[in-house]
Protein backbone atom coordinates (compact mmCIF):
# COMPACT_ATOMS: atom_id res chain seq x y z
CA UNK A 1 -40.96 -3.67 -28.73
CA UNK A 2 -41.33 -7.04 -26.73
CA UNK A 3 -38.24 -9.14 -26.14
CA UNK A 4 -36.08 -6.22 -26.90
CA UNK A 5 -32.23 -4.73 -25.39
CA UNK A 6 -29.62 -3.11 -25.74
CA UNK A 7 -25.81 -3.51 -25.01
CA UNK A 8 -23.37 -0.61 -25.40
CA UNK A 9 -20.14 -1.31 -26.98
CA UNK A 10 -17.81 0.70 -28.55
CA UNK A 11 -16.23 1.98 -31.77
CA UNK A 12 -12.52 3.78 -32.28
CA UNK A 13 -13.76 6.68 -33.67
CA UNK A 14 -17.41 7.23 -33.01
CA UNK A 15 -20.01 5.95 -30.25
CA UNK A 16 -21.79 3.20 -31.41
CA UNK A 17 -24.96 1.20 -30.61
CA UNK A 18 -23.32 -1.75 -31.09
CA UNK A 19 -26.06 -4.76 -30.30
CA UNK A 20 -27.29 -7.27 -31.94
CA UNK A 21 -30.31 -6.67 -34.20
CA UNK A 22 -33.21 -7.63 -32.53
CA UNK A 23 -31.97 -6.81 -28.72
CA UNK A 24 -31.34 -3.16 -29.85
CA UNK A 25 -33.77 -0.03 -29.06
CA UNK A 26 -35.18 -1.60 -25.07
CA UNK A 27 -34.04 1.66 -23.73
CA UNK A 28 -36.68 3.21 -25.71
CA UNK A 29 -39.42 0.60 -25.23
CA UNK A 30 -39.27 0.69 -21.80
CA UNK A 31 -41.55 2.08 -19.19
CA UNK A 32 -41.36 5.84 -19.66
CA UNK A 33 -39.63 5.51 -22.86
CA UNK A 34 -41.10 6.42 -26.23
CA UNK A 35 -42.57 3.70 -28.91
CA UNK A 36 -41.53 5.81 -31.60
CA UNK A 37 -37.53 6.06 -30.88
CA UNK A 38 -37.40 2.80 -30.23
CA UNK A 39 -39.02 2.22 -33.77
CA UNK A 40 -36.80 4.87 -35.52
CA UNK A 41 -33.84 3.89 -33.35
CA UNK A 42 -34.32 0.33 -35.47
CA UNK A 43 -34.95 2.24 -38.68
CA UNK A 44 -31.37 3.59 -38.20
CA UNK A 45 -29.93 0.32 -37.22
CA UNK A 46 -31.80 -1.51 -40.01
CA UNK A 47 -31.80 0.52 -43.22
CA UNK A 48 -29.12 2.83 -42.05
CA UNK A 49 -31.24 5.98 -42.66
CA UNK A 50 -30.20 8.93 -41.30
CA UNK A 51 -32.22 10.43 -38.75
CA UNK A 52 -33.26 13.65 -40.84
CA UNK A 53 -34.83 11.20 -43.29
CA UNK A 54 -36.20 9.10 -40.78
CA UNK A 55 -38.27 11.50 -38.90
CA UNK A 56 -38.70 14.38 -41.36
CA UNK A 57 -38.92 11.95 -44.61
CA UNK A 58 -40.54 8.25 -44.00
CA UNK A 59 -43.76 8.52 -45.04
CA UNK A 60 -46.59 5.56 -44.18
CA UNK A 61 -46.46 5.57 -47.66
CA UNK A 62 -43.35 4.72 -48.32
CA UNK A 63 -43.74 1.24 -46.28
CA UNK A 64 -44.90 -1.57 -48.61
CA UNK A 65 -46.96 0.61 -50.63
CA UNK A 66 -49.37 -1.34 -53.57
CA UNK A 67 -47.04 -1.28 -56.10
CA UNK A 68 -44.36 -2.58 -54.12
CA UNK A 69 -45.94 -4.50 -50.97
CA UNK A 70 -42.96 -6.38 -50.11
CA UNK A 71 -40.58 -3.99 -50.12
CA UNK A 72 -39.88 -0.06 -48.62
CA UNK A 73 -38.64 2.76 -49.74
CA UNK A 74 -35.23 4.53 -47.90
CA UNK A 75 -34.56 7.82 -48.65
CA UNK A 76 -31.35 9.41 -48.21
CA UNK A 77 -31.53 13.00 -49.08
CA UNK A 78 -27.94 13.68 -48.16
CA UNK A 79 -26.67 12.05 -51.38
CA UNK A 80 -30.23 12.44 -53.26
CA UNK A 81 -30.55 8.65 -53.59
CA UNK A 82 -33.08 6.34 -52.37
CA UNK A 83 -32.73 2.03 -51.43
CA UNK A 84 -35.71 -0.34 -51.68
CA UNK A 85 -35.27 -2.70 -48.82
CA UNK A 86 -37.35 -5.97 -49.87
CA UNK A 87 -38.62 -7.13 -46.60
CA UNK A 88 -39.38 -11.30 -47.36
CA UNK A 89 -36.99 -13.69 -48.58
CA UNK A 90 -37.78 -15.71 -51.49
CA UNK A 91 -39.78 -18.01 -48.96
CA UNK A 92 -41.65 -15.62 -47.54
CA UNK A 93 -39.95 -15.10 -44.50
CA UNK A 94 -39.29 -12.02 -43.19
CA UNK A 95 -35.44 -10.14 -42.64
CA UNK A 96 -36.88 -7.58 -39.92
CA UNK A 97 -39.62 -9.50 -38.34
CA UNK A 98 -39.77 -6.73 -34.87
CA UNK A 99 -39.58 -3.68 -36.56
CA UNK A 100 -42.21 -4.58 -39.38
CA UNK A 101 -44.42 -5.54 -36.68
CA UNK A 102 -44.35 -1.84 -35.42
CA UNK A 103 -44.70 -0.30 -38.92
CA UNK A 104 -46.93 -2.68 -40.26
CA UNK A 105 -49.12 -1.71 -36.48
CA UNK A 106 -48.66 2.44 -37.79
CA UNK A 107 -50.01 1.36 -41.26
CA UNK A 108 -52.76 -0.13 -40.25
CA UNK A 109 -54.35 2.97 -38.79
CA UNK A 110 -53.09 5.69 -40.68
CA UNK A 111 -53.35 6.23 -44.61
CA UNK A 112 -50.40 8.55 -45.33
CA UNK A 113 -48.47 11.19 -43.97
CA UNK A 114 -44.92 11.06 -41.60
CA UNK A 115 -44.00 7.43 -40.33
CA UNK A 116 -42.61 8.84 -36.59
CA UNK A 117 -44.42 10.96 -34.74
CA UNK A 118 -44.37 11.83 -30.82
CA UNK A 119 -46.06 9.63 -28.22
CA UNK A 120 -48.42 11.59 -26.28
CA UNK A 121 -51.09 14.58 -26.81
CA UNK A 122 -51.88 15.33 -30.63
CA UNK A 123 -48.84 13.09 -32.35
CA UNK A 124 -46.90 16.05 -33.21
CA UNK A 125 -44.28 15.18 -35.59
CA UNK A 126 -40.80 15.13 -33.70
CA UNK A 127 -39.52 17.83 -35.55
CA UNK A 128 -39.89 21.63 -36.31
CA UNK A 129 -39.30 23.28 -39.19
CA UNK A 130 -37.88 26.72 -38.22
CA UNK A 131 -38.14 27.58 -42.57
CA UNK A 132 -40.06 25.29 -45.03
CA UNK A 133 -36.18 23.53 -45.59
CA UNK A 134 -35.07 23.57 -42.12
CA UNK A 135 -34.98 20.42 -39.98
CA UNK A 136 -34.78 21.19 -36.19
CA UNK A 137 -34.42 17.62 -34.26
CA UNK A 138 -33.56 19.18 -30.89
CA UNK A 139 -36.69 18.04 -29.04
CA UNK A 140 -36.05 14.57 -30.47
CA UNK A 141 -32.06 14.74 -29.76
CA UNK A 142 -32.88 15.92 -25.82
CA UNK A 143 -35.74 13.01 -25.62
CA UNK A 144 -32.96 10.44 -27.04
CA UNK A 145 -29.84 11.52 -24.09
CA UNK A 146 -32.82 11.40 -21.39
CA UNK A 147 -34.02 7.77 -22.02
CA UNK A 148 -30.09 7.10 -22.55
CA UNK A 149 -29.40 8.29 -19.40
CA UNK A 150 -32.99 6.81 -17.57
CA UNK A 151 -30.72 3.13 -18.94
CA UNK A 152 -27.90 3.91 -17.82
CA UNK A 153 -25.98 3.73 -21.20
CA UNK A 154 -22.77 5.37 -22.00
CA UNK A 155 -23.49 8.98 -21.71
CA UNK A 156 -21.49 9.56 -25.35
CA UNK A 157 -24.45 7.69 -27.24
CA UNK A 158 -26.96 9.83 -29.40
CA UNK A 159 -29.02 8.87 -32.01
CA UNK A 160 -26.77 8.85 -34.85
CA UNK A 161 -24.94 5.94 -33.32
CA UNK A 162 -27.58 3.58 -34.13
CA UNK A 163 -26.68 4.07 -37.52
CA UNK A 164 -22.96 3.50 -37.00
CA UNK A 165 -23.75 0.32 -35.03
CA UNK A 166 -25.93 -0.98 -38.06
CA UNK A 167 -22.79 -0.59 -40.22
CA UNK A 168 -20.82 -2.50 -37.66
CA UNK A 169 -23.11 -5.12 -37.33
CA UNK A 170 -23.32 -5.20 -40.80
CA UNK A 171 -19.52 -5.43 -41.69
CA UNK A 172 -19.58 -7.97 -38.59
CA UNK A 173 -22.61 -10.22 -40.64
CA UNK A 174 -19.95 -10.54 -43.67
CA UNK A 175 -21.81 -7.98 -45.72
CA UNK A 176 -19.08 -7.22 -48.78
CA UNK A 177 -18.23 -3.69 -50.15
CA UNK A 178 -20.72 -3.88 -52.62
CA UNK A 179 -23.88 -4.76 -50.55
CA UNK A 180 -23.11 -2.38 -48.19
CA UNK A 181 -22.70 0.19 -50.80
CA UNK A 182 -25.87 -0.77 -52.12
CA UNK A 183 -27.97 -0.68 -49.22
CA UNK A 184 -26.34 2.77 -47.77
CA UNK A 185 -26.36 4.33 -51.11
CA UNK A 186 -22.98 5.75 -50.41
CA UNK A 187 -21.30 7.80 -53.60
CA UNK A 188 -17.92 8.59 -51.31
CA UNK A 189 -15.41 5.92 -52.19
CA UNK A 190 -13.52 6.85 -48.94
CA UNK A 191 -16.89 5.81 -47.03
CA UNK A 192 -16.30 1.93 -48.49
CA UNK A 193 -13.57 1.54 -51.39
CA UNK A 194 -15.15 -0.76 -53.75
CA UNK A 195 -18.07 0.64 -56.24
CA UNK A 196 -19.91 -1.63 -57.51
CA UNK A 197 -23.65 -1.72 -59.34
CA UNK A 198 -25.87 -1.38 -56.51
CA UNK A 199 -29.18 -3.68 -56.87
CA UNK A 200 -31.91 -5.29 -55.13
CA UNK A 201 -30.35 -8.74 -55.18
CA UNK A 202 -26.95 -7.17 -53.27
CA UNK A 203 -29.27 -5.39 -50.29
CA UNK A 204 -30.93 -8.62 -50.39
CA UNK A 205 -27.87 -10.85 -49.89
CA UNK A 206 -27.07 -8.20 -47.17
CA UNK A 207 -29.92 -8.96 -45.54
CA UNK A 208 -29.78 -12.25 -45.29
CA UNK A 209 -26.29 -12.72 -44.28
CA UNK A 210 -27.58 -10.08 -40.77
CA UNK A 211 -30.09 -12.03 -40.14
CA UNK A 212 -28.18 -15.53 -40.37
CA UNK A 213 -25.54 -14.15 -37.75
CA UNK A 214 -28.59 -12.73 -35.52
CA UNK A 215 -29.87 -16.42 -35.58
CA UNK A 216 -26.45 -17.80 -34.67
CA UNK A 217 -25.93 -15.51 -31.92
CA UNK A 218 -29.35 -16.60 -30.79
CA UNK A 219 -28.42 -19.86 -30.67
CA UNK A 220 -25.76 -19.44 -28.48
């Protein structure tokens, strides 16, 4: 991912990837990193998908597919729920210009099938399935501390604190209780307190208001 970095920070109860937006998965992008984390390390950060769904779930198809070309699909099989993310404001413009640019690359040359896949050799997906409903991520997981380590990042870091950093960057953006909600299809109220209807229009607010801060801090 060009133009791309990361900066550790911190949260008081779990590690976080905390980074703005568009500097966030360089330590996967680098020389002797892997494409495809850096990609799904974005995903997480993004759409807040967990990484189950992200690597054993996210099909090409799911990404602007012809009934929906502006637009993808977010499963979250945890809760059984599913987001669409629209991708372009009402102008056009695009709310995750660097990551499209990767899937929109992965779309281009293949017609369905898993999203993520290793770097190297035959594309293997990154996970096994032990059983036709087990997910085993532990090649992905060691792959993830290495290139953590290789950057020199806080040691504590794993995958799953992409996602928590896209939540703080979120809440950080202004996002309310009920975009949030509807973008993370959360059902917990003791995950974010407020429910509210959860529609297209709120993840698209959300959307905005992260990409309005990353501008700002841009700016800066």
């Amino acid at each position: 991912m060009n133009g791309t970095g990361i900066q550790a920070g911190s949260s008081p109860q779990k590690p976080s990837g905390h980074a703005p937006g568009w500097l966030f998965a360089s330590a996967f992008s680098h020389p002797g990193g892997y494409p495809s984390l850096a990609t799904a390390a974005l995903i997480a950060w993004e759409w807040w998908q967990r990484e189950r769904d992200i690597f054993a779930t996210f099909d090409v198809m799911h990404y602007r597919p012809k009934e929906r070309p502006n637009a993808v699909r977010v499963l979250h099989e945890k809760t059984g729920e599913e987001t669409w993310f629209p991708l372009f404001d009402e102008s056009g413009v695009p709310f995750y210009s660097e990551l499209m640019s990767e899937l929109d690359a992965i779309k281009r040359e293949r017609i369905g099938g898993l999203m993520l896949r290793r770097d190297w050799g035959e594309r293997a997906p990154w996970p096994t399935w032990p059983t036709p409903d087990e997910v085993d991520l532990t090649h992905m997981s060691r792959k993830v501390k290495e290139v953590i380590r290789a950057a020199g990042l806080r040691n504590e870091l794993t995958f799953t604190s992409f996602r928590h950093g896209g939540f703080t960057d979120s809440a950080d953006a202004g996002l309310s209780d009920a975009e949030m909600r509807a973008a993370g299809r959360h059902k917990s109220a003791k995950v974010l307190p407020t429910y509210a209807k959860r529609t297209m229009k709120q993840v698209e607010a959300g959307a905005k208001k992260r990409r309005a801060m990353r501008t700002q801090e841009r700016e800066e």
